[in-house]
C-alpha atoms as a PDB file:
ATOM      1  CA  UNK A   1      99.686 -37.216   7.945  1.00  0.00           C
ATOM      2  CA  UNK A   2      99.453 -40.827   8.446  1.00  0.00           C
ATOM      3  CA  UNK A   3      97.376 -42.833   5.265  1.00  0.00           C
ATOM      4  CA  UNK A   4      94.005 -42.411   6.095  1.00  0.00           C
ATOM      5  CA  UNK A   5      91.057 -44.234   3.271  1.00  0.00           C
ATOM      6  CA  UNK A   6      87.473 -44.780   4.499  1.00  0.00           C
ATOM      7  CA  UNK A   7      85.323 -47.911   4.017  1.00  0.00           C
ATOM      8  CA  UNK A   8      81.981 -46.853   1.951  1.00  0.00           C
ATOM      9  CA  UNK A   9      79.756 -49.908   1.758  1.00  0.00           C
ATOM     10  CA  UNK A  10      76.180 -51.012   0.380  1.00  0.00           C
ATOM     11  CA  UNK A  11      74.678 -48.331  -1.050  1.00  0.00           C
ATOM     12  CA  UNK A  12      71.749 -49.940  -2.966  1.00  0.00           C
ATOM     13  CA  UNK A  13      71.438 -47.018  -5.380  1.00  0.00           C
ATOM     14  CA  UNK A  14      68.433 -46.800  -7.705  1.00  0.00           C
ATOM     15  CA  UNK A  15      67.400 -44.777 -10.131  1.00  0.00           C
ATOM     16  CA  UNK A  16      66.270 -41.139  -9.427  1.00  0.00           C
ATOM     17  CA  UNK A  17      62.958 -41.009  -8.002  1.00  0.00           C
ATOM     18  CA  UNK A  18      62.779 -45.299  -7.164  1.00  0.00           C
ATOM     19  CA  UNK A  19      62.640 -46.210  -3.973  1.00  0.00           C
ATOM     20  CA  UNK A  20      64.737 -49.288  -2.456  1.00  0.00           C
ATOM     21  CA  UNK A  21      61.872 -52.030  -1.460  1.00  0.00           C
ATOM     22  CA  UNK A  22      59.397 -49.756  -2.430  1.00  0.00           C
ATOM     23  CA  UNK A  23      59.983 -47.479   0.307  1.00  0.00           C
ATOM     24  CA  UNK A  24      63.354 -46.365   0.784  1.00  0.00           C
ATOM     25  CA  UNK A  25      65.082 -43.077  -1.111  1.00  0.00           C
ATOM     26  CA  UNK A  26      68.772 -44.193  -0.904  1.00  0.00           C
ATOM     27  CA  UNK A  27      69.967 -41.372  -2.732  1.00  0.00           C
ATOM     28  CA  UNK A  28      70.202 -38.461  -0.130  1.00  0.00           C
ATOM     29  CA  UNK A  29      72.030 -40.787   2.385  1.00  0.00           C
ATOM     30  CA  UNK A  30      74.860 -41.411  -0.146  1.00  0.00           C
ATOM     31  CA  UNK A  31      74.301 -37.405  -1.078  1.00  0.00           C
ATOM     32  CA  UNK A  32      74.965 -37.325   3.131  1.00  0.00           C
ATOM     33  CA  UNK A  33      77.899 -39.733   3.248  1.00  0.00           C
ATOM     34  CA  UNK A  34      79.892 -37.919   0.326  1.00  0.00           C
ATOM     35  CA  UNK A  35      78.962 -34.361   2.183  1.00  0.00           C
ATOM     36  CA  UNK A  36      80.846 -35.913   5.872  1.00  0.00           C
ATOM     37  CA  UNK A  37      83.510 -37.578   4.192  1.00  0.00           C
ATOM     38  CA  UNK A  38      84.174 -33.940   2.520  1.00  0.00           C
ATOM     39  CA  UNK A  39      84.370 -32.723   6.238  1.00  0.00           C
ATOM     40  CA  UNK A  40      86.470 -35.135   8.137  1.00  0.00           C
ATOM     41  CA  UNK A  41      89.632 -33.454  10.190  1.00  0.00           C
ATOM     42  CA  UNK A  42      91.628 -35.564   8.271  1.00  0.00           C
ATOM     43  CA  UNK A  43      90.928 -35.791   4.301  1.00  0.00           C
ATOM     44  CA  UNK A  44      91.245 -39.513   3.232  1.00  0.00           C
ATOM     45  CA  UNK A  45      93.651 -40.683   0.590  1.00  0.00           C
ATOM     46  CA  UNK A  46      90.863 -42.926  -0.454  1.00  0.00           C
ATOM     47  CA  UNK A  47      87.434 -44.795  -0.605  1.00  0.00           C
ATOM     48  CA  UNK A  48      86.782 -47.862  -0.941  1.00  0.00           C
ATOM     49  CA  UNK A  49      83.403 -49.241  -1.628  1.00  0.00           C
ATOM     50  CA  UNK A  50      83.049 -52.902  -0.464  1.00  0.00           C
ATOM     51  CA  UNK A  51      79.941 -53.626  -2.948  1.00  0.00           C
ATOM     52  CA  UNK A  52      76.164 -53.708  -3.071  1.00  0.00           C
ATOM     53  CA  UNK A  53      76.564 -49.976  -5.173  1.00  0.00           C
ATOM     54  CA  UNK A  54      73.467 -50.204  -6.778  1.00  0.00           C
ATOM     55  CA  UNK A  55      70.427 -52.417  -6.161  1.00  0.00           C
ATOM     56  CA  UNK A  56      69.618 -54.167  -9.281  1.00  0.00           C
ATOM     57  CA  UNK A  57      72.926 -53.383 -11.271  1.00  0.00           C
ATOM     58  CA  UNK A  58      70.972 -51.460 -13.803  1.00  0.00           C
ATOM     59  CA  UNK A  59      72.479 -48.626 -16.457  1.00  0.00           C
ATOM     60  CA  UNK A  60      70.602 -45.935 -14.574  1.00  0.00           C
ATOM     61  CA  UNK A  61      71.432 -47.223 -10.986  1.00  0.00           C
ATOM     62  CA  UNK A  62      75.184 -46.980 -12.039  1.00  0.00           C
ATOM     63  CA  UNK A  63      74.759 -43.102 -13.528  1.00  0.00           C
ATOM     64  CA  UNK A  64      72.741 -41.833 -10.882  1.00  0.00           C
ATOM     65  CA  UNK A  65      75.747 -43.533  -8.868  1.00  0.00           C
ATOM     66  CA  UNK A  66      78.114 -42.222 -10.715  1.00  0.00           C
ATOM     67  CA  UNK A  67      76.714 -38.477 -10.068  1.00  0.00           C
ATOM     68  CA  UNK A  68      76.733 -38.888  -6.406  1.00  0.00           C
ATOM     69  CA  UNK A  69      80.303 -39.812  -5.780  1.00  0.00           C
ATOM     70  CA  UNK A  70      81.218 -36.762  -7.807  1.00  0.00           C
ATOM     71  CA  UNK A  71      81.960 -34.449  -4.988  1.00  0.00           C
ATOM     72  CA  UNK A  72      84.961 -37.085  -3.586  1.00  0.00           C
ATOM     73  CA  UNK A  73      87.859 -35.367  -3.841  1.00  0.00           C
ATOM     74  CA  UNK A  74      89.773 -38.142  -3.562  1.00  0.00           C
ATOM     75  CA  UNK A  75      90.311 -41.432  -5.629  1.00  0.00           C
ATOM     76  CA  UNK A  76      87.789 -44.236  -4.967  1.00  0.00           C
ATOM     77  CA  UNK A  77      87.811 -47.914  -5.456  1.00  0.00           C
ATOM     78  CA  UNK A  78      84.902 -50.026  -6.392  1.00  0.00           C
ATOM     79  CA  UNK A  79      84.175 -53.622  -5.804  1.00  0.00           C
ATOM     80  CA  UNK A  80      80.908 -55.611  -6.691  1.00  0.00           C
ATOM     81  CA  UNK A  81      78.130 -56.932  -4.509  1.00  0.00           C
ATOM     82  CA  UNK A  82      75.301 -59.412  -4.897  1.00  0.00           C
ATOM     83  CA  UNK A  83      73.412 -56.551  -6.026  1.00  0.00           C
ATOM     84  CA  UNK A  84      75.460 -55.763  -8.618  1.00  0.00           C
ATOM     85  CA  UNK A  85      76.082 -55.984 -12.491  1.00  0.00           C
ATOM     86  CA  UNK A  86      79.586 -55.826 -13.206  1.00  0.00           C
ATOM     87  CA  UNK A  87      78.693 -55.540 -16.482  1.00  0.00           C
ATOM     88  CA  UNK A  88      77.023 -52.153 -16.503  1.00  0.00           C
ATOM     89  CA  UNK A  89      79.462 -51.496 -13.450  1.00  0.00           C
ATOM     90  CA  UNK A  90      82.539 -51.444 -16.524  1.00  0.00           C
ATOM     91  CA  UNK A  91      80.628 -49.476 -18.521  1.00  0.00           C
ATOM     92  CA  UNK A  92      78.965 -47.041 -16.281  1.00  0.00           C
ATOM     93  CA  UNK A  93      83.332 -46.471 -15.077  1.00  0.00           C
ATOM     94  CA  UNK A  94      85.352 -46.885 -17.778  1.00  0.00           C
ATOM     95  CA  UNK A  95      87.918 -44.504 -16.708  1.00  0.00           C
ATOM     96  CA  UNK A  96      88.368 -47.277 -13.601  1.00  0.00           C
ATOM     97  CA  UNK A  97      90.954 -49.029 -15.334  1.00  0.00           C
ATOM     98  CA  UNK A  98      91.564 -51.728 -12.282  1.00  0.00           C
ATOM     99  CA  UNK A  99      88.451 -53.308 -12.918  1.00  0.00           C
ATOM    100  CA  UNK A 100      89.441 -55.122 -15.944  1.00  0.00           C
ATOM    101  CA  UNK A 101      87.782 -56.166 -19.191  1.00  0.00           C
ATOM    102  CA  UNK A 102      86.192 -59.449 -18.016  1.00  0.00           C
ATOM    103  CA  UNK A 103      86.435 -61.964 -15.279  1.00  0.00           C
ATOM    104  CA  UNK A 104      86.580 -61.611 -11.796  1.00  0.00           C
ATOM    105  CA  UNK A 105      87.187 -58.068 -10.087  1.00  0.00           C
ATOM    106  CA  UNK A 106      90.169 -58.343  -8.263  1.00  0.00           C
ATOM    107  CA  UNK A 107      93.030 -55.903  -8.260  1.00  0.00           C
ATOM    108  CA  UNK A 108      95.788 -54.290  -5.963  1.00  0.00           C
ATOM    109  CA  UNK A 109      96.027 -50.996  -5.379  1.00  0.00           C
ATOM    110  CA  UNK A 110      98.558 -49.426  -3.417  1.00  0.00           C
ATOM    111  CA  UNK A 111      97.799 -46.743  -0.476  1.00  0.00           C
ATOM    112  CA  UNK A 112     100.972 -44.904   0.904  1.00  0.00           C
ATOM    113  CA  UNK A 113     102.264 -47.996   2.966  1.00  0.00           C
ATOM    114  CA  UNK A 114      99.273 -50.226   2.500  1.00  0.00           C
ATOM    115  CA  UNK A 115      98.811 -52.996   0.029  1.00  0.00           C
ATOM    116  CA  UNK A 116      94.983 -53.134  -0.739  1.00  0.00           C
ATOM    117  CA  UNK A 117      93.940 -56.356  -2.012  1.00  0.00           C
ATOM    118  CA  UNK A 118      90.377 -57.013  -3.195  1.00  0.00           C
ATOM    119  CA  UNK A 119      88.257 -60.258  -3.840  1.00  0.00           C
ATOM    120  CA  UNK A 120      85.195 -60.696  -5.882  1.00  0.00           C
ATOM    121  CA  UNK A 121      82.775 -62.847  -3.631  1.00  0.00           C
ATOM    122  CA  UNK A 122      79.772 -62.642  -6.125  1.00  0.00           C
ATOM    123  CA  UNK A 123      77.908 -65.439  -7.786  1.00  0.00           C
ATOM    124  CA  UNK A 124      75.905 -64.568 -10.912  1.00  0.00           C
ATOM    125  CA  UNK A 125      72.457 -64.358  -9.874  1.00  0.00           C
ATOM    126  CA  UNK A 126      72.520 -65.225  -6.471  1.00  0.00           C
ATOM    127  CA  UNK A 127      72.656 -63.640  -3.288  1.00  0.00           C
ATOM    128  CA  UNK A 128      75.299 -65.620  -1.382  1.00  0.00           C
ATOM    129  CA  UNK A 129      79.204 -65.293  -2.215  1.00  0.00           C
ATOM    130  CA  UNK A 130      81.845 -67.559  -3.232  1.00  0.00           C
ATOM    131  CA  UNK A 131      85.488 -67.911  -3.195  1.00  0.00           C
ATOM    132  CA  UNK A 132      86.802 -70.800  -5.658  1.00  0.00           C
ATOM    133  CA  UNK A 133      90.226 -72.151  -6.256  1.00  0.00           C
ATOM    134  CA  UNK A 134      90.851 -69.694  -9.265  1.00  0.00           C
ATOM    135  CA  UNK A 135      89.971 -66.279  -7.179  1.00  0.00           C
ATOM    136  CA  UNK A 136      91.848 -68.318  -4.020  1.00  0.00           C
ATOM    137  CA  UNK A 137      94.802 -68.770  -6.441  1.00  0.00           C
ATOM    138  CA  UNK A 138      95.121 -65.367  -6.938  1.00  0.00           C
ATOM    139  CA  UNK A 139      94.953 -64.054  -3.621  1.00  0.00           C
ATOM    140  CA  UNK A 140      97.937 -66.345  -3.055  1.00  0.00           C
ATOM    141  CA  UNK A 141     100.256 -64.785  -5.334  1.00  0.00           C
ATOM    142  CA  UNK A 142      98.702 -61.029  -4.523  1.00  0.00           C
ATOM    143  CA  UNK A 143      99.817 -62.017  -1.245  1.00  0.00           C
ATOM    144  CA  UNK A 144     103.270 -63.462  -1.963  1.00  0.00           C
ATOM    145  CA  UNK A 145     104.289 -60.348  -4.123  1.00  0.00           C
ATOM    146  CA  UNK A 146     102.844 -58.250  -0.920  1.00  0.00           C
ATOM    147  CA  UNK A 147     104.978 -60.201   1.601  1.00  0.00           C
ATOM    148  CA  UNK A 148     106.936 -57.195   2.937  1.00  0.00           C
ATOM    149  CA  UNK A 149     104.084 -54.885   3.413  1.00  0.00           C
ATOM    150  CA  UNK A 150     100.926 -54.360   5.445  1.00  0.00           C
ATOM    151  CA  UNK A 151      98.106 -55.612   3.253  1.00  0.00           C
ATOM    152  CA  UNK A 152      94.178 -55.363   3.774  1.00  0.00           C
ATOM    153  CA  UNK A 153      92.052 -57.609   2.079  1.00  0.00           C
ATOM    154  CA  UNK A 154      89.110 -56.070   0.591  1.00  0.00           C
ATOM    155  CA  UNK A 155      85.847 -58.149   0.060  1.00  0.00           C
ATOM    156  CA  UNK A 156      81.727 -57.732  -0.083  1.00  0.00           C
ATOM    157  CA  UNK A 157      80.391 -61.008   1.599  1.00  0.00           C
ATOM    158  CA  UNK A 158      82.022 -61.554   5.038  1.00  0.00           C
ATOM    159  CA  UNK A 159      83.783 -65.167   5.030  1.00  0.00           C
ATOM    160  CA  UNK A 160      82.534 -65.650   8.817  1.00  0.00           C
ATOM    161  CA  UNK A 161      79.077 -66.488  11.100  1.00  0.00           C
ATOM    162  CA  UNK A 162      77.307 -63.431  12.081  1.00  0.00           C
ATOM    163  CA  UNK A 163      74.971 -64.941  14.037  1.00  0.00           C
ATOM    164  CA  UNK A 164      72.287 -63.134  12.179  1.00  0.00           C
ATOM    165  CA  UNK A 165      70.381 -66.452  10.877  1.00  0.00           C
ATOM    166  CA  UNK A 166      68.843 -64.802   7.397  1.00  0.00           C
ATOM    167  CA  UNK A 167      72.333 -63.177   6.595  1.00  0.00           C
ATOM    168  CA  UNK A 168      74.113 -65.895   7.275  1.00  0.00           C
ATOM    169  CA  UNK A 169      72.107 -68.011   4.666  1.00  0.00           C
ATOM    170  CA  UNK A 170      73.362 -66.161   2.130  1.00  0.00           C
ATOM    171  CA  UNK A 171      76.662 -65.372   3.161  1.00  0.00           C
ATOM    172  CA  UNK A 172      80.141 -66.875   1.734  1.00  0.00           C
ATOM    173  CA  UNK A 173      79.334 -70.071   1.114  1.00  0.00           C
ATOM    174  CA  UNK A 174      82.104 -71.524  -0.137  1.00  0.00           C
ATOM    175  CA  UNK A 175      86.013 -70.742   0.147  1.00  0.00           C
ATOM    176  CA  UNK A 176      85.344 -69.269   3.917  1.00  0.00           C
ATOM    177  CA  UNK A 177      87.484 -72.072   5.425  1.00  0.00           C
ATOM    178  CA  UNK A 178      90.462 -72.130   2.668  1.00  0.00           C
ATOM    179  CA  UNK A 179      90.600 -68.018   3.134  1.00  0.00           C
ATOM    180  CA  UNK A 180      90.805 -68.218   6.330  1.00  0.00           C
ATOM    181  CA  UNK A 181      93.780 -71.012   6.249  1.00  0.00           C
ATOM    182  CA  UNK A 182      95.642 -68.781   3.906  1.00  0.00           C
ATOM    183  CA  UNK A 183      95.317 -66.212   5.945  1.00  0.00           C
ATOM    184  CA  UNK A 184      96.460 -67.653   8.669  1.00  0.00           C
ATOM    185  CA  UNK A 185     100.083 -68.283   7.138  1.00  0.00           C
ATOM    186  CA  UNK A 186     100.462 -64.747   6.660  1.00  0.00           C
ATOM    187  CA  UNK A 187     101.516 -62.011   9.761  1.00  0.00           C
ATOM    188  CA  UNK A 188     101.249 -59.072   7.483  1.00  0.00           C
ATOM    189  CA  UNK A 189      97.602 -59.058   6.901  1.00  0.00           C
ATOM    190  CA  UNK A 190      96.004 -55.811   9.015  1.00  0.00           C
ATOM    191  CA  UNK A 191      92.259 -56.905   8.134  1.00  0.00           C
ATOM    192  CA  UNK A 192      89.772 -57.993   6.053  1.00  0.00           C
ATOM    193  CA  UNK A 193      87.039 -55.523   5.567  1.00  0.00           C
ATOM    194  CA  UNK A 194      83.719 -56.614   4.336  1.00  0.00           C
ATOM    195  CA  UNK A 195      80.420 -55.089   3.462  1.00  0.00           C
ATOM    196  CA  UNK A 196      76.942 -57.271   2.510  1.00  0.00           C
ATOM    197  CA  UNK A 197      75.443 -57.057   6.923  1.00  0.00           C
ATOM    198  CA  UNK A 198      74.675 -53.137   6.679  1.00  0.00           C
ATOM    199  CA  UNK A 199      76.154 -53.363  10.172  1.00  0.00           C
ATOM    200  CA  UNK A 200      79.632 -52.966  12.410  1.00  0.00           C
ATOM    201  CA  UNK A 201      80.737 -56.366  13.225  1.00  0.00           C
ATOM    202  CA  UNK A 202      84.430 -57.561  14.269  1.00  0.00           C
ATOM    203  CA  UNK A 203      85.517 -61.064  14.633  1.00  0.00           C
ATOM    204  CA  UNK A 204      88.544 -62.565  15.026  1.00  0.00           C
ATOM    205  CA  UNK A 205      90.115 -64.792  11.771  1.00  0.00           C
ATOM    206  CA  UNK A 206      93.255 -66.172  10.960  1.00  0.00           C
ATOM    207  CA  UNK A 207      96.112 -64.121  11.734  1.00  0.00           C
ATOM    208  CA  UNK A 208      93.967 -60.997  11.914  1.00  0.00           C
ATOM    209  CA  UNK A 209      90.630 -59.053  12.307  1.00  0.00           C
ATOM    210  CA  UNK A 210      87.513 -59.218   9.541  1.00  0.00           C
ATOM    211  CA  UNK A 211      85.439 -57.117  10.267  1.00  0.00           C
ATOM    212  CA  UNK A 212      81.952 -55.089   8.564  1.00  0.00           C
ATOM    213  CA  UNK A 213      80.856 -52.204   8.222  1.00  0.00           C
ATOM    214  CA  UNK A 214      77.555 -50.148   8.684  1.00  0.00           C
ATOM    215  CA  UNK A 215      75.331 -48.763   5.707  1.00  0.00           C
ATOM    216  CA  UNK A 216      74.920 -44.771   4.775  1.00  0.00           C
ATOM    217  CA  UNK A 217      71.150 -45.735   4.952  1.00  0.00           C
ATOM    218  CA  UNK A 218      69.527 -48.807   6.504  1.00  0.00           C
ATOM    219  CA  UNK A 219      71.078 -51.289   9.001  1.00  0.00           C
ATOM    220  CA  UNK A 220      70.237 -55.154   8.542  1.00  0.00           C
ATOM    221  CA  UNK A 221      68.382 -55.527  12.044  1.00  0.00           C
ATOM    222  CA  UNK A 222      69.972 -56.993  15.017  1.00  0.00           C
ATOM    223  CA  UNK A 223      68.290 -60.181  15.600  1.00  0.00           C
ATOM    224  CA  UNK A 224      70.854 -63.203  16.635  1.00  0.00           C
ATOM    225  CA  UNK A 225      68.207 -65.846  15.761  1.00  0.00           C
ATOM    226  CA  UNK A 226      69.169 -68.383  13.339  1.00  0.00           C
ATOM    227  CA  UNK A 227      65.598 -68.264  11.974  1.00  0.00           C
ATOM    228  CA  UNK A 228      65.593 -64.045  11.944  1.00  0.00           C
ATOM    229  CA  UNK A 229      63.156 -62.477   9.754  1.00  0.00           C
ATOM    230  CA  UNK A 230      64.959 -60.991   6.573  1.00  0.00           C
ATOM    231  CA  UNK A 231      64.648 -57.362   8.253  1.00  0.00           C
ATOM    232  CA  UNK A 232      66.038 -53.355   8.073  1.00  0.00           C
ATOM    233  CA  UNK A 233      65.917 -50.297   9.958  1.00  0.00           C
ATOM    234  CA  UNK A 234      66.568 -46.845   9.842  1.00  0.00           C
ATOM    235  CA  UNK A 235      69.460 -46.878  12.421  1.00  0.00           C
ATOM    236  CA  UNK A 236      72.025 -44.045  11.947  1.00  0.00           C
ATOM    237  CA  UNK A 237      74.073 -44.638   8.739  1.00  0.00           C
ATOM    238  CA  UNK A 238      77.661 -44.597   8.501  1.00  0.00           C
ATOM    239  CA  UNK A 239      81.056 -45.899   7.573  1.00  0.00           C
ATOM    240  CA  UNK A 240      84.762 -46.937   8.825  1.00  0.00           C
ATOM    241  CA  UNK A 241      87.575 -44.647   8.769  1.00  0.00           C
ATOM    242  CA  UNK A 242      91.107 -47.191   8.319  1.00  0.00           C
ATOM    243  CA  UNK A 243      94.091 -45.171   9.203  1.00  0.00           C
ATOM    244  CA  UNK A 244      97.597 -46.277   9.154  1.00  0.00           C
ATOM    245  CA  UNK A 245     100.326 -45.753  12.732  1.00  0.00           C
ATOM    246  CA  UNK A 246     103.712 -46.246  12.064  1.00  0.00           C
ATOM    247  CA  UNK A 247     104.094 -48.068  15.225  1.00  0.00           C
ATOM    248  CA  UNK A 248     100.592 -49.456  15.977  1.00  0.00           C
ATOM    249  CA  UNK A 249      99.318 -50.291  12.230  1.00  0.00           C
ATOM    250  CA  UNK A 250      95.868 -49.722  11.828  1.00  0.00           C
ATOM    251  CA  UNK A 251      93.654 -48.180  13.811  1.00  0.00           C
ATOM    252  CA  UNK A 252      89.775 -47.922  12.702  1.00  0.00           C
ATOM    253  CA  UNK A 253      86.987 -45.737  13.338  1.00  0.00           C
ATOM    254  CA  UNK A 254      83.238 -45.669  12.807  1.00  0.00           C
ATOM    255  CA  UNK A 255      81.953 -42.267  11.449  1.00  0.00           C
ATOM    256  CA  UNK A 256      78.301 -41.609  11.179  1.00  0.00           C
ATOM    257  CA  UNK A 257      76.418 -39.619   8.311  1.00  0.00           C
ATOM    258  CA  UNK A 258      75.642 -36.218   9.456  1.00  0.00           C
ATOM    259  CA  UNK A 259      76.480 -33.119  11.335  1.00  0.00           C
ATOM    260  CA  UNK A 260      76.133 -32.665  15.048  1.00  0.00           C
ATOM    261  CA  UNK A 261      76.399 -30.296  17.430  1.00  0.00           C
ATOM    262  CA  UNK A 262      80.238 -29.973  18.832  1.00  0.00           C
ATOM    263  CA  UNK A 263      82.868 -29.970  19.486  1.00  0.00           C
ATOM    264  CA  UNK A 264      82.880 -28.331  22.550  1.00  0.00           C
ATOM    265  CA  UNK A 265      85.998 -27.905  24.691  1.00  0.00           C
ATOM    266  CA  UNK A 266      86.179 -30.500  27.559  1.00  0.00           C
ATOM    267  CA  UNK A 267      89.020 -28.062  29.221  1.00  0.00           C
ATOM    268  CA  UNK A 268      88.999 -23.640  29.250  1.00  0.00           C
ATOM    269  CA  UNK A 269      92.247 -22.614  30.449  1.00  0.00           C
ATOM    270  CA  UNK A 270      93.907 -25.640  31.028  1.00  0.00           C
ATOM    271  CA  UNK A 271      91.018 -26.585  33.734  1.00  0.00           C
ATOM    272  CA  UNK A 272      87.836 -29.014  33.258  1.00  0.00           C
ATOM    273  CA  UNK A 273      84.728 -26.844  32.589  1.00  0.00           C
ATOM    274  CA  UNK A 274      82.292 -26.864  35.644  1.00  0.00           C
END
């Protein structure tokens, strides 16, 4: 089977029994997420979770985190958000040696064929990301050692205009230019995935595609106002499915949360069904 690892982003866990803005349980949805990644066809190699894990970065969050990935059967990757403490993110997953002792959290991680490259986008206490000449740096060489191999660039805030006016305000505000320069130069790049919009988004940049991906529980609303309220909604939940083809490279999928009803045959027979 071809190398298959799915893109698990912004899951704003809090502790058991708090509610996300006072009114939202974010717990099952995760509990959901884990349960259909367990059921896919195809079992992933991997999961990657593009930040925003927990929603204030606190000790608890990260436990009650910890005991709802549990069920993966498979290794998984973690990267910080805005949201989080990476702190407490250590500590809570010290086993996770990839995620360093201090500094930035930026690592490689090979998967079958695929060089995964991560960048850490966050700014202490704020909400927007950053990319500065230190974390750019880096990338550079990551990507010079990776020169002979498909590589996907891992990162929480998307370095590219949404259109979404309120998201946009606190996207990455700095270093969205140079990254996209650098990766420009470089033919080997497959994407950059993203998290931070709680919402499927592609857009061309550089040499490649960047792209986000939806939320197991709330979507950021779809408003393409520059002056959009700071809104969320209970669309359906879900996340991206990144598997690797030999002759194509790779091919994505959106998954949502959940079981339905199916599959049903579309032929009996060889013949369409009347």
């Amino acid at each position: 089977m071809s190398t298959l690892f799915v893109q698990l982003t912004d899951l704003h866990i809090r502790e058991p029994g708090r509610l996300a803005y006072g009114r939202l349980d974010t717990a099952p949805y995760l509990r959901e997420a884990v349960q259909t990644i367990g059921q896919l066809r195809q079992q992933p190699h991997a999961v990657v979770l593009t930040g925003d894990l927990t929603d204030f970065g606190r000790p608890a969050e990260y436990a009650h985190l910890r005991e709802l990935l549990a069920p993966l059967t498979m290794p998984y990757y973690l990267l910080p958000g805005n949201h989080d403490d990476v702190t407490h993110m250590r500590a809570a997953f010290p086993e996770h040696g990839y995620l360093g002792e201090a500094g930035f959290v930026q690592y490689k991680i090979e998967l079958g064929p695929i060089c995964l490259i991560t960048l850490d986008t966050t700014v202490a206490q704020a909400s927007h990301g950053a990319l500065c000449a230190t974390r750019l740096a880096w990338l550079k060489k990551a990507l010079d050692d990776a020169a002979d191999r498909p590589v996907v660039i891992a990162m929480h805030h998307p370095p590219f205009k949404t259109l979404i006016g309120h998201m946009d305000k606190i996207g990455l505000l700095e270093g969205a230019p140079e990254l996209e320069r650098l990766v420009a130069r470089y033919s080997n790049i497959e994407r950059v995935i993203c998290g931070h919009l709680h919402r499927a988004i592609d857009v061309r940049f550089g040499s490649t595609i960047a792209s986000t991906s939806p939320a197991p529980a709330h979507q950021v609303a779809l408003d393409l106002d520059p002056e959009a309220a700071s809104q969320w909604t209970l669309e359906p939940g879900g996340f991206k499915v990144h598997a690797w083809d030999h002759e194509r490279g790779l091919v994505t999928h959106q998954m949502p949360c959940g079981t339905y009803a199916g599959p049903y045959p579309f032929h009996e027979g060889g013949k369409l069904i009347d």
